[in-house]
N, C-alpha and C. Protein backbone atom coordinates (compact mmCIF):
# COMPACT_ATOMS: atom_id res chain seq x y z
N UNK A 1 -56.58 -121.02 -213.11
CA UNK A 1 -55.63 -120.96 -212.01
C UNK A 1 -56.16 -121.87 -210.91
N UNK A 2 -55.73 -122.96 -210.63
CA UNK A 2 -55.98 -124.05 -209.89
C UNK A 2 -55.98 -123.01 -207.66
N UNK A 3 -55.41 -122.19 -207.70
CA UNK A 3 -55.13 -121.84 -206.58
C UNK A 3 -56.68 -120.74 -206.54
N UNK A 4 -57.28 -120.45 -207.43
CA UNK A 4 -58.68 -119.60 -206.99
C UNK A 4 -59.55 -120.54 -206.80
N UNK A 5 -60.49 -119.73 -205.68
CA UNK A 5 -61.50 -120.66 -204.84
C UNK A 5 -62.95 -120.45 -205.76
N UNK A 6 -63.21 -119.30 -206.38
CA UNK A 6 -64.48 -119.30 -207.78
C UNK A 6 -63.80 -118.14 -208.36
N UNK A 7 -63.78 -118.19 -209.77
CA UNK A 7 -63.44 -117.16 -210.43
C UNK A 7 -64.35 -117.38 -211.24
N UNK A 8 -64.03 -116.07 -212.08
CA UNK A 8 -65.01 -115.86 -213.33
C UNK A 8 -64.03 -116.43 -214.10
N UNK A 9 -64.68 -116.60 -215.48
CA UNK A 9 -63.86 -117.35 -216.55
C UNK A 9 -63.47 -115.86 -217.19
N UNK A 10 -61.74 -116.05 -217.58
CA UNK A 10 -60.88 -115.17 -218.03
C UNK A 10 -60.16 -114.27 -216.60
N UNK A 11 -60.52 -114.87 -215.58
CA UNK A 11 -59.83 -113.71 -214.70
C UNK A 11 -58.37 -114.62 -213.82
N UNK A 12 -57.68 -114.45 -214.58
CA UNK A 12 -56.66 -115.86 -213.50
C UNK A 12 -56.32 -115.23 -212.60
N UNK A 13 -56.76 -113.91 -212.08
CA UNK A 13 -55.96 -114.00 -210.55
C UNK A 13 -56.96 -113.58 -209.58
N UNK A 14 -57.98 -114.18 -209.93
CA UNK A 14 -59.41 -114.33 -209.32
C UNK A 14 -59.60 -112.83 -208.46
N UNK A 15 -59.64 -111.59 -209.26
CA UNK A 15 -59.74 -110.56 -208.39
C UNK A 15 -61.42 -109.93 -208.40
N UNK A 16 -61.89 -110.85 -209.50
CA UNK A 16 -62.79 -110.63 -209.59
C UNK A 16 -63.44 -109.59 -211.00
N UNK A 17 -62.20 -108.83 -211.62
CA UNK A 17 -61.96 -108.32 -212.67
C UNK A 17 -61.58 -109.14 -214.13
N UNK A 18 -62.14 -109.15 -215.07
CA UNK A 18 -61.93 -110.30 -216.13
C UNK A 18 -60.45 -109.74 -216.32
N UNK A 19 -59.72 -110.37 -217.13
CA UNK A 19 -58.20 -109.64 -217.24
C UNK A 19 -58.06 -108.74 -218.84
N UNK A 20 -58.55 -109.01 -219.08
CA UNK A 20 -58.73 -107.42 -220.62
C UNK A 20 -58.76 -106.46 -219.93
N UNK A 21 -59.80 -106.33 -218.82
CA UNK A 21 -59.79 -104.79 -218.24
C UNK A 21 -58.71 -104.32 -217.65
N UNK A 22 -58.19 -105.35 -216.91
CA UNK A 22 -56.50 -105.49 -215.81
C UNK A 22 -55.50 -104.80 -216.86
N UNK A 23 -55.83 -104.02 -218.33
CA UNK A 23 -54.28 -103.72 -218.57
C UNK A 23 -53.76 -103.00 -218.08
N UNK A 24 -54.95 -101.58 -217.49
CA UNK A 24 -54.36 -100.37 -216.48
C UNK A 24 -55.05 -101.19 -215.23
N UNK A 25 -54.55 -101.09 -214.26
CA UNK A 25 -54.91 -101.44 -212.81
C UNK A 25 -55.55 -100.01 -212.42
N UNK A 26 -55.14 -98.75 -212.93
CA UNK A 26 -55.22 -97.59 -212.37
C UNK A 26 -56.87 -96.87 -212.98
N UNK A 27 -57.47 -97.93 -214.20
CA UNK A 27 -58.44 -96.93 -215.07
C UNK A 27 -59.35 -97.22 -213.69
N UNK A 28 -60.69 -95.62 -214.06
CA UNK A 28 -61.51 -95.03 -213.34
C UNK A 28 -62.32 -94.65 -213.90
N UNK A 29 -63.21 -96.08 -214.71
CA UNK A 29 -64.42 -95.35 -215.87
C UNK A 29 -65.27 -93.95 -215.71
N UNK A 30 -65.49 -94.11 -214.18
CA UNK A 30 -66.06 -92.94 -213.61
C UNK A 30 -66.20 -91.84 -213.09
N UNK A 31 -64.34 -91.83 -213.18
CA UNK A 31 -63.79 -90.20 -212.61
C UNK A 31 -63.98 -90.13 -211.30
N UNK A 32 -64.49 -91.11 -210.56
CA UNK A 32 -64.87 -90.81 -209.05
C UNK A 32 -63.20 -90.94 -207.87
N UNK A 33 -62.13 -91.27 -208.42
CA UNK A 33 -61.37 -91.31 -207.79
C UNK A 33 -60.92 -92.69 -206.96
N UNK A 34 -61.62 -93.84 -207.29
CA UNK A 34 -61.26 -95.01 -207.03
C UNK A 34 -60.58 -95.66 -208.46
N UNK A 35 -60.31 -96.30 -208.37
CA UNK A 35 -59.78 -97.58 -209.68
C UNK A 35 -60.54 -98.62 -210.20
N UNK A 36 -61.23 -98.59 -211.24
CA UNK A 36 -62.53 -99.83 -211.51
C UNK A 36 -61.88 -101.30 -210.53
N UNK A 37 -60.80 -101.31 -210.47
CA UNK A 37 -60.55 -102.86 -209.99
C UNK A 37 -60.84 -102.77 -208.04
N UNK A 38 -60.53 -101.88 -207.47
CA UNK A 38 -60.88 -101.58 -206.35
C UNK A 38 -62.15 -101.88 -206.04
N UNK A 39 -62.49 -100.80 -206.96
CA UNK A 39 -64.86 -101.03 -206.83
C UNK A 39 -65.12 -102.41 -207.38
N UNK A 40 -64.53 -103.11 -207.80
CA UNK A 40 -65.18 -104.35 -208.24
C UNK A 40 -64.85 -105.20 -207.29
N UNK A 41 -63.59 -104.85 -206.41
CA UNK A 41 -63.18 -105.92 -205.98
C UNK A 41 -64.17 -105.47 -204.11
N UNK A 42 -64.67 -104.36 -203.97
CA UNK A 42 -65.20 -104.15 -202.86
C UNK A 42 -66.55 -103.66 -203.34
N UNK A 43 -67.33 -104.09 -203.96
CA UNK A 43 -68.81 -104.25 -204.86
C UNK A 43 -69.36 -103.35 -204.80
N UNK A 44 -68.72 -102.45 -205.69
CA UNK A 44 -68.97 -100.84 -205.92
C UNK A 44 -69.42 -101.11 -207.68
N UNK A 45 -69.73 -100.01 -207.90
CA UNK A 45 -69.85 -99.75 -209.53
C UNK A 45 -68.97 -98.70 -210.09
N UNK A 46 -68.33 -99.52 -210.88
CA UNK A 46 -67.02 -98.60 -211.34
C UNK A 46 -67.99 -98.19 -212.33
N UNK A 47 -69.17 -97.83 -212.96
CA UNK A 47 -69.50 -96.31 -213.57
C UNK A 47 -70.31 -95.69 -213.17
N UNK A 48 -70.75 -96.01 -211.76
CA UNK A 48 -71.34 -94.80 -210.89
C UNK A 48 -70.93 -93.58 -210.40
N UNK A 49 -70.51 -92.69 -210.57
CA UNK A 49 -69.25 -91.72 -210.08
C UNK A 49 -70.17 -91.26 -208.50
N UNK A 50 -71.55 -91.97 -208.15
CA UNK A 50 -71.82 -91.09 -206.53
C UNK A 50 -71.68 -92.09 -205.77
N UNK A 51 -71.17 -93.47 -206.17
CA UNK A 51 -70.80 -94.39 -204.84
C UNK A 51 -69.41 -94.30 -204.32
N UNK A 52 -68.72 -93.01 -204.64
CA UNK A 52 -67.78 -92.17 -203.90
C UNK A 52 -67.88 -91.55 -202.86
N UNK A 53 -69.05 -91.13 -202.62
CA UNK A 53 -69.49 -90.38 -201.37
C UNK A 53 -70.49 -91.33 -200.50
N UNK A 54 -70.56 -92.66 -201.15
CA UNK A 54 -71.73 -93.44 -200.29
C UNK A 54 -70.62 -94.40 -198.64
N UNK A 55 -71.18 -94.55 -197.53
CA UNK A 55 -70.76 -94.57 -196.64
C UNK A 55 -71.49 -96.11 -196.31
N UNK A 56 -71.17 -97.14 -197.09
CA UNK A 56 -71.66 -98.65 -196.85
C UNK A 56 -72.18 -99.14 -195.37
N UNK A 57 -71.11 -98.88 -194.75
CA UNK A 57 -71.08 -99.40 -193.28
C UNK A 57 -71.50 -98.31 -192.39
N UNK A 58 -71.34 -97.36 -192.40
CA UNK A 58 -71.85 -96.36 -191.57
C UNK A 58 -70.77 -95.75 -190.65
N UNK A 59 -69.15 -96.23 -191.20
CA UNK A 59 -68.59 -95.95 -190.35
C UNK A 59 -67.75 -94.20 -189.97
N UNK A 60 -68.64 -93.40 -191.18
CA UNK A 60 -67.93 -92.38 -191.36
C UNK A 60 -67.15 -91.57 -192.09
N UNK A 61 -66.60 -93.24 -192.62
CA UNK A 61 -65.54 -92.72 -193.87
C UNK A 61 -66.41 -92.86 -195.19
N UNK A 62 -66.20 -92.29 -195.99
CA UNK A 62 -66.77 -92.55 -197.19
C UNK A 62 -66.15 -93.55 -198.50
N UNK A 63 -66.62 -94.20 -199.24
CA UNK A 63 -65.91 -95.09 -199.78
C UNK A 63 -64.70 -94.79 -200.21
N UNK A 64 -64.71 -93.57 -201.18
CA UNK A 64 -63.56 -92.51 -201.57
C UNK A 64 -62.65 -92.48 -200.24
N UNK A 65 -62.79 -91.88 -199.52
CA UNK A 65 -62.48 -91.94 -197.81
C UNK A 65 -61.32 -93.39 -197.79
N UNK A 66 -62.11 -94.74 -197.56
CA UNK A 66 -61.54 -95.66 -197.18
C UNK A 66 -60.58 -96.27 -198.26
N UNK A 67 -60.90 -95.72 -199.53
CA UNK A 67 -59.71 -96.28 -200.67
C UNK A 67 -58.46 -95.38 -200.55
N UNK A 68 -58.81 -94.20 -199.84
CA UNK A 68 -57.59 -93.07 -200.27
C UNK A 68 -56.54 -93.52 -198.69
N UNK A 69 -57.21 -94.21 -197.71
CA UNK A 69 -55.93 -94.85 -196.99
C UNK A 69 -55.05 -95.39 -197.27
N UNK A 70 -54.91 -95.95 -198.58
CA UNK A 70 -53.81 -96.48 -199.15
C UNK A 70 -52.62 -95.62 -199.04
N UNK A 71 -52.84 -93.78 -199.30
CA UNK A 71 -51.97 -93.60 -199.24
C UNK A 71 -51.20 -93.05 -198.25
N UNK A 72 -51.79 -93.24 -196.88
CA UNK A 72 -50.86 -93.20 -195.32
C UNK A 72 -50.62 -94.03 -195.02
N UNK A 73 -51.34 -95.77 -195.26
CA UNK A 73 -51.20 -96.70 -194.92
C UNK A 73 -50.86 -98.07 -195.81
N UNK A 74 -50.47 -97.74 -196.96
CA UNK A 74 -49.64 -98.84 -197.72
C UNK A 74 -50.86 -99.69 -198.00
N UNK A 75 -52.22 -99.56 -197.62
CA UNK A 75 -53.33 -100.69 -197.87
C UNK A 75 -54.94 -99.86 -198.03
N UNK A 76 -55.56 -99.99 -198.32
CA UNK A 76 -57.21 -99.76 -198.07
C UNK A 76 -57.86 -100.01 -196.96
N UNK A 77 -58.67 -99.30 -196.42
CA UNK A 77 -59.53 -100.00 -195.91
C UNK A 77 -60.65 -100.54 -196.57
N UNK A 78 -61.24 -101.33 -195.65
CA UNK A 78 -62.82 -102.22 -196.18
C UNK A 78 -64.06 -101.12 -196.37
N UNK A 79 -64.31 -101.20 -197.78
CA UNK A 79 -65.63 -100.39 -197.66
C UNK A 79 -67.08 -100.76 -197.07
N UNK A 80 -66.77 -102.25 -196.75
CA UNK A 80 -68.08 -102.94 -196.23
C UNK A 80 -67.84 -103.61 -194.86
N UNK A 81 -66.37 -102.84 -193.43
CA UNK A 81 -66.50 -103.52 -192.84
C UNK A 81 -66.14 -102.07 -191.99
N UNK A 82 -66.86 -101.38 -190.69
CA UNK A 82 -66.31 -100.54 -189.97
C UNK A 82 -65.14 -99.99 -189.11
N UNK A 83 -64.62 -101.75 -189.00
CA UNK A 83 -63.20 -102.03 -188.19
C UNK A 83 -62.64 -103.45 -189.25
N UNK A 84 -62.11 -102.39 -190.06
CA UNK A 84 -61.22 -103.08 -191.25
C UNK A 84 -60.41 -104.67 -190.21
N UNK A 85 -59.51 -103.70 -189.87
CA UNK A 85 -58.57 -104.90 -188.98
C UNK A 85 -58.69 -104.87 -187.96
N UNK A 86 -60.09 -105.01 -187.32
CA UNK A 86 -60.66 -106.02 -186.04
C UNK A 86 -60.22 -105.62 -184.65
N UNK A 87 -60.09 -104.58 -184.80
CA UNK A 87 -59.17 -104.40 -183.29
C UNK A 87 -60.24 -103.40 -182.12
N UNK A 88 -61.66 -103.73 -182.65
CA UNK A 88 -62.47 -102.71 -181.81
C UNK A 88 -63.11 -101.32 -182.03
N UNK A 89 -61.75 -100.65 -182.60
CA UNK A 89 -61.88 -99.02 -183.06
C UNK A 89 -62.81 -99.10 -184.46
N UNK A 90 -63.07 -98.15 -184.67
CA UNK A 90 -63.86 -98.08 -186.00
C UNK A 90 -62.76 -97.31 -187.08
N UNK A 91 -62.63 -97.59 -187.97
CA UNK A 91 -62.02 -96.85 -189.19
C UNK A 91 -61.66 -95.52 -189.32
N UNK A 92 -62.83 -94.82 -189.13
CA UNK A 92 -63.19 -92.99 -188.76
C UNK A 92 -62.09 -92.95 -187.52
N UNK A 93 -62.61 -93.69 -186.38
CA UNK A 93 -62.05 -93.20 -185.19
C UNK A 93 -60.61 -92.92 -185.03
N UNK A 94 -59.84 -94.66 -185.86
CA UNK A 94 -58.26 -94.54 -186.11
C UNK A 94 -58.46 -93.50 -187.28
N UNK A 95 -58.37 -92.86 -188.10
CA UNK A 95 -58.33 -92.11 -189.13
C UNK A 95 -58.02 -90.97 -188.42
N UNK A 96 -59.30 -90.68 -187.85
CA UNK A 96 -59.03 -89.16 -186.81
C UNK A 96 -57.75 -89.26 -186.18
N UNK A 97 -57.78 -90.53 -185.55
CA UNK A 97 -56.81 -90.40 -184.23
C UNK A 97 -55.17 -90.75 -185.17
N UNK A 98 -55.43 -90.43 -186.61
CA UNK A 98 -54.09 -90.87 -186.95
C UNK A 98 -53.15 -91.81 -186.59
N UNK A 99 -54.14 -93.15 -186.32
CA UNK A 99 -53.63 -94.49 -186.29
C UNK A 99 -54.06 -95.33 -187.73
N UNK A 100 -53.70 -96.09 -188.03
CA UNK A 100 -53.60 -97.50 -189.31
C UNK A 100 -55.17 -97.84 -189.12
N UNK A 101 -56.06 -98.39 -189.65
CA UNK A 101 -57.24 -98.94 -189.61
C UNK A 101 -57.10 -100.24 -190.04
N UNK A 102 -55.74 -100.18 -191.09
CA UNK A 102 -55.45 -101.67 -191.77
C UNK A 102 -54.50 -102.73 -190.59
N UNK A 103 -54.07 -101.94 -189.49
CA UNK A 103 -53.04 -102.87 -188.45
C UNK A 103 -53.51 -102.51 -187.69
N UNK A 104 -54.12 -103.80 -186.65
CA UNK A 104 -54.76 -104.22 -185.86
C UNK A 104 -53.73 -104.06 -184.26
N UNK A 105 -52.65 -103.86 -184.71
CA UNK A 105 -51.36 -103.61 -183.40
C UNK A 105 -51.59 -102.14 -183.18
N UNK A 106 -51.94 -101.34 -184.02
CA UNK A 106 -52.25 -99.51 -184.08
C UNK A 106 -53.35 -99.10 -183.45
N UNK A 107 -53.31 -98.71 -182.62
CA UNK A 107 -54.99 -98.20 -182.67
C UNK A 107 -54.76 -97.15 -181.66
N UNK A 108 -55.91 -96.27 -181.61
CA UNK A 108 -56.18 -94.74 -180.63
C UNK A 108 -55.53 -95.31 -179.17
N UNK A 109 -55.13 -94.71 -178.29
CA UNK A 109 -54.97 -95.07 -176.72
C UNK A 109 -55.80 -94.09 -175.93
N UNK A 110 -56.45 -94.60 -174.84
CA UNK A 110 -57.56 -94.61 -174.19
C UNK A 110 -57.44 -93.46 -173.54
N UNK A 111 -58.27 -92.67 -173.14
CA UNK A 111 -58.40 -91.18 -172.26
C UNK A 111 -57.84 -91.55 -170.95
N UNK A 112 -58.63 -93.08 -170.63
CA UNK A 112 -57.84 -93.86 -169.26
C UNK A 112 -56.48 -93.91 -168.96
N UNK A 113 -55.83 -93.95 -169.84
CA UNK A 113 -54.31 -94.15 -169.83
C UNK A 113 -53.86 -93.13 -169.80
N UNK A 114 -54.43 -92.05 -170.61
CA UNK A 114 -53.28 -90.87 -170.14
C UNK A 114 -53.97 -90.45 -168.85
N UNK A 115 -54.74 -90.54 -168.11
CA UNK A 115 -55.56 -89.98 -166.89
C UNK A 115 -53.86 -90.70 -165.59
N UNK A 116 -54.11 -91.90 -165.86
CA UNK A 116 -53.16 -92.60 -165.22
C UNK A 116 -51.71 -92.17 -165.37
N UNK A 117 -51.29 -91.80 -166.61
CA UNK A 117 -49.83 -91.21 -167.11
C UNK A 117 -49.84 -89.75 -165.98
N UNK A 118 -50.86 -89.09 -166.35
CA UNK A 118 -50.70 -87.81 -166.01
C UNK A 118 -50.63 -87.70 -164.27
N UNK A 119 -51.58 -88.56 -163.20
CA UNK A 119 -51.88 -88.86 -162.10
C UNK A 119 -49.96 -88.94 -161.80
N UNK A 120 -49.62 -90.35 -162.76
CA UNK A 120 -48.38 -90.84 -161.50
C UNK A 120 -47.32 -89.78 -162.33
N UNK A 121 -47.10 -88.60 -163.02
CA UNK A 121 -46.57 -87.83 -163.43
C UNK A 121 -46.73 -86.71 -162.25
N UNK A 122 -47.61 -86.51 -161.50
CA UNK A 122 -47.78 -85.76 -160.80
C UNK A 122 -47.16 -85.65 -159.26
N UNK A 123 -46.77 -87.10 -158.96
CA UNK A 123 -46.68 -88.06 -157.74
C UNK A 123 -45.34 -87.38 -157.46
């Protein structure tokens, strides 16, 4: 595939997964609750079943943790980056605060702001 920047040989859509394995996208050699193509593609070991509970970055979430955002947020987060989409907050923090970790427009709003809401609410 002329459009990947290094692939392995046999993987044309450079995910980093050879494509024999790609027939289920969904297999989980390890029962740990990720998808071998996930852990490969965020440099996990799809037959380790305890780098489910390992916490790469330190941000709180656990790897298991940051793959299972997919399903509030249509995407993953990064298992190797604390503020997936860059916006300051940490992963954990939007998680708690039931904001996106993957959209960088989402994020927690400040104790400051409602201090100010509540002040000229009072006026």
């Amino acid at each position: 595939n002329s459009s990947c920047r290094s692939c392995i040989q046999g993987d044309l859509d450079c995910d980093g997964v050879a494509d024999g394995p790609e027939i289920s996208p969904d297999l989980d050699s390890d029962s740990d609750g990720m998808p071998d193509n996930w852990e490969l593609q965020n440099g996990l070991d799809p037959n380790d079943p305890s780098d489910a509970g390992n916490d790469n970055e330190r941000d709180g979430l656990t790897n298991l943790e940051e793959f299972r955002v997919v399903n509030e947020y249509g995407e993953s987060s990064d298992p190797n980056n604390e503020d997936t989409d860059g916006d300051n907050y940490s992963d954990k923090k939007e998680v708690d605060k039931k904001k996106s970790p993957v959209n960088a427009s989402e994020f927690p709003s400040s104790s400051f702001g409602k201090i100010l809401m509540s002040f000229s609410d009072q006026r």
